[in-house]
Protein backbone atom coordinates (compact mmCIF):
# COMPACT_ATOMS: atom_id res chain seq x y z
CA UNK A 1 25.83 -23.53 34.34
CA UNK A 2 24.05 -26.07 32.04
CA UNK A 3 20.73 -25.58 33.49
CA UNK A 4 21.41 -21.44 33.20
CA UNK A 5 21.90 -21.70 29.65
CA UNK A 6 18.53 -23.76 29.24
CA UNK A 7 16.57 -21.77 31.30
CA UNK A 8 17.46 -18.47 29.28
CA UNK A 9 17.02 -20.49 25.81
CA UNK A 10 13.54 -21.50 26.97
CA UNK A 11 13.04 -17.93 28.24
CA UNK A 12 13.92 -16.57 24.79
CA UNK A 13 11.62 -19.25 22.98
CA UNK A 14 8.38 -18.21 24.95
CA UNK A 15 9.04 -14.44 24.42
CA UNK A 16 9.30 -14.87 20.56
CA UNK A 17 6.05 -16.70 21.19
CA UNK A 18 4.49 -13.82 23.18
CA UNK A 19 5.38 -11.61 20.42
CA UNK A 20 4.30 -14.07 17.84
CA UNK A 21 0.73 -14.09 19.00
CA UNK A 22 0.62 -10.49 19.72
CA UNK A 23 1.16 -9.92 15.96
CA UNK A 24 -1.72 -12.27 15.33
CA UNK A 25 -4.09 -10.53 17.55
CA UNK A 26 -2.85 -7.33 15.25
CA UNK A 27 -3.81 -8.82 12.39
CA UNK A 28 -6.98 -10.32 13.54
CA UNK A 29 -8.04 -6.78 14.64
CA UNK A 30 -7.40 -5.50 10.83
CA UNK A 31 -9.24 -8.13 9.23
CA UNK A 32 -12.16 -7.51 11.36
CA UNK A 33 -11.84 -3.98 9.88
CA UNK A 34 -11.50 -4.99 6.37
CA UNK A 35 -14.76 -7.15 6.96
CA UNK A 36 -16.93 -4.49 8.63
CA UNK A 37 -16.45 -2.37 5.30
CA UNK A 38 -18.36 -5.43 3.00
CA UNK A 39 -21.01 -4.01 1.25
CA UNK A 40 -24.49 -4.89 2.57
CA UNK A 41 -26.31 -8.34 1.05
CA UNK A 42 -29.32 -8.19 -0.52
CA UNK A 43 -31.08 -7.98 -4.16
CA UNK A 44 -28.65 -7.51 -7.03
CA UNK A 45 -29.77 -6.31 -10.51
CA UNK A 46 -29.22 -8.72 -13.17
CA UNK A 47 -30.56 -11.33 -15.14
CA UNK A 48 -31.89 -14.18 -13.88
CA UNK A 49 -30.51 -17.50 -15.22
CA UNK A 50 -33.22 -20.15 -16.27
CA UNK A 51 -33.55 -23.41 -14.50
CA UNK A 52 -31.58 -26.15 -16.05
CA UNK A 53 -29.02 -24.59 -16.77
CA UNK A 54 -30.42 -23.04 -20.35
CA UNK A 55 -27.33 -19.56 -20.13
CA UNK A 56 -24.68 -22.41 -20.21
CA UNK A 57 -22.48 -21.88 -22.92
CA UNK A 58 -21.27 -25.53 -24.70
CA UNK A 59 -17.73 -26.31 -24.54
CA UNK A 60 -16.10 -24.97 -27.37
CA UNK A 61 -13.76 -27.98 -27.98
CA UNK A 62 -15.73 -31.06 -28.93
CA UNK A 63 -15.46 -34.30 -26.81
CA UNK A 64 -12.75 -36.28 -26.88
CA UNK A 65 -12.38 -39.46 -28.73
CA UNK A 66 -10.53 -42.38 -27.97
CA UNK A 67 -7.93 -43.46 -29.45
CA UNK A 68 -7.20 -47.26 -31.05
CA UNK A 69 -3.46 -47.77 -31.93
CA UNK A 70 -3.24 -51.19 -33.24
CA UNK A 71 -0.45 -52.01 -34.59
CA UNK A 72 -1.28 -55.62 -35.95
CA UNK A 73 -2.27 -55.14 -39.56
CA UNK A 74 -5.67 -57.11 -40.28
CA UNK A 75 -5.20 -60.95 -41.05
CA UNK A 76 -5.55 -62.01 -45.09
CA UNK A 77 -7.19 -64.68 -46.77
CA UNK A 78 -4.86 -68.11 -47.66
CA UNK A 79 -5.05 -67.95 -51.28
């Protein structure tokens, strides 16, 4: 009876697998579709941007200092 019960729950577990990857192979097939509708490569109008990097815009926050917390006042002169 034991070994009845396993054999259907391992039954059960490769059908759900069988339909697992027959849903993949569904959506493999309408990706492929989705790809074959990319427009063709090629030459693009537009500007060209200069070697070096000279179209870079600068950061608009300036760099970052760091910070000195000392909390020792200086020393003072024995009088």
């Amino acid at each position: 009876m034991e070994a009845a019960r396993l054999h259907r729950e391992a039954r059960d577990w490769e059908l759900e697998i069988a339909a697992c990857q027959s849903r993949a192979a569904e959506v493999r097939e309408e990706l492929q579709v989705e790809v074959d509708e990319l427009p063709a490569t090629g030459h693009k109008e537009g500007r060209v941007q200069l070697a070096g990097g000279a179209d870079h815009h600068p950061t608009p926050c300036p760099p970052r200092k760091q910070m000195v917390c000392d909390c020792h006042p200086p020393a003072q002169e024995n009088r």
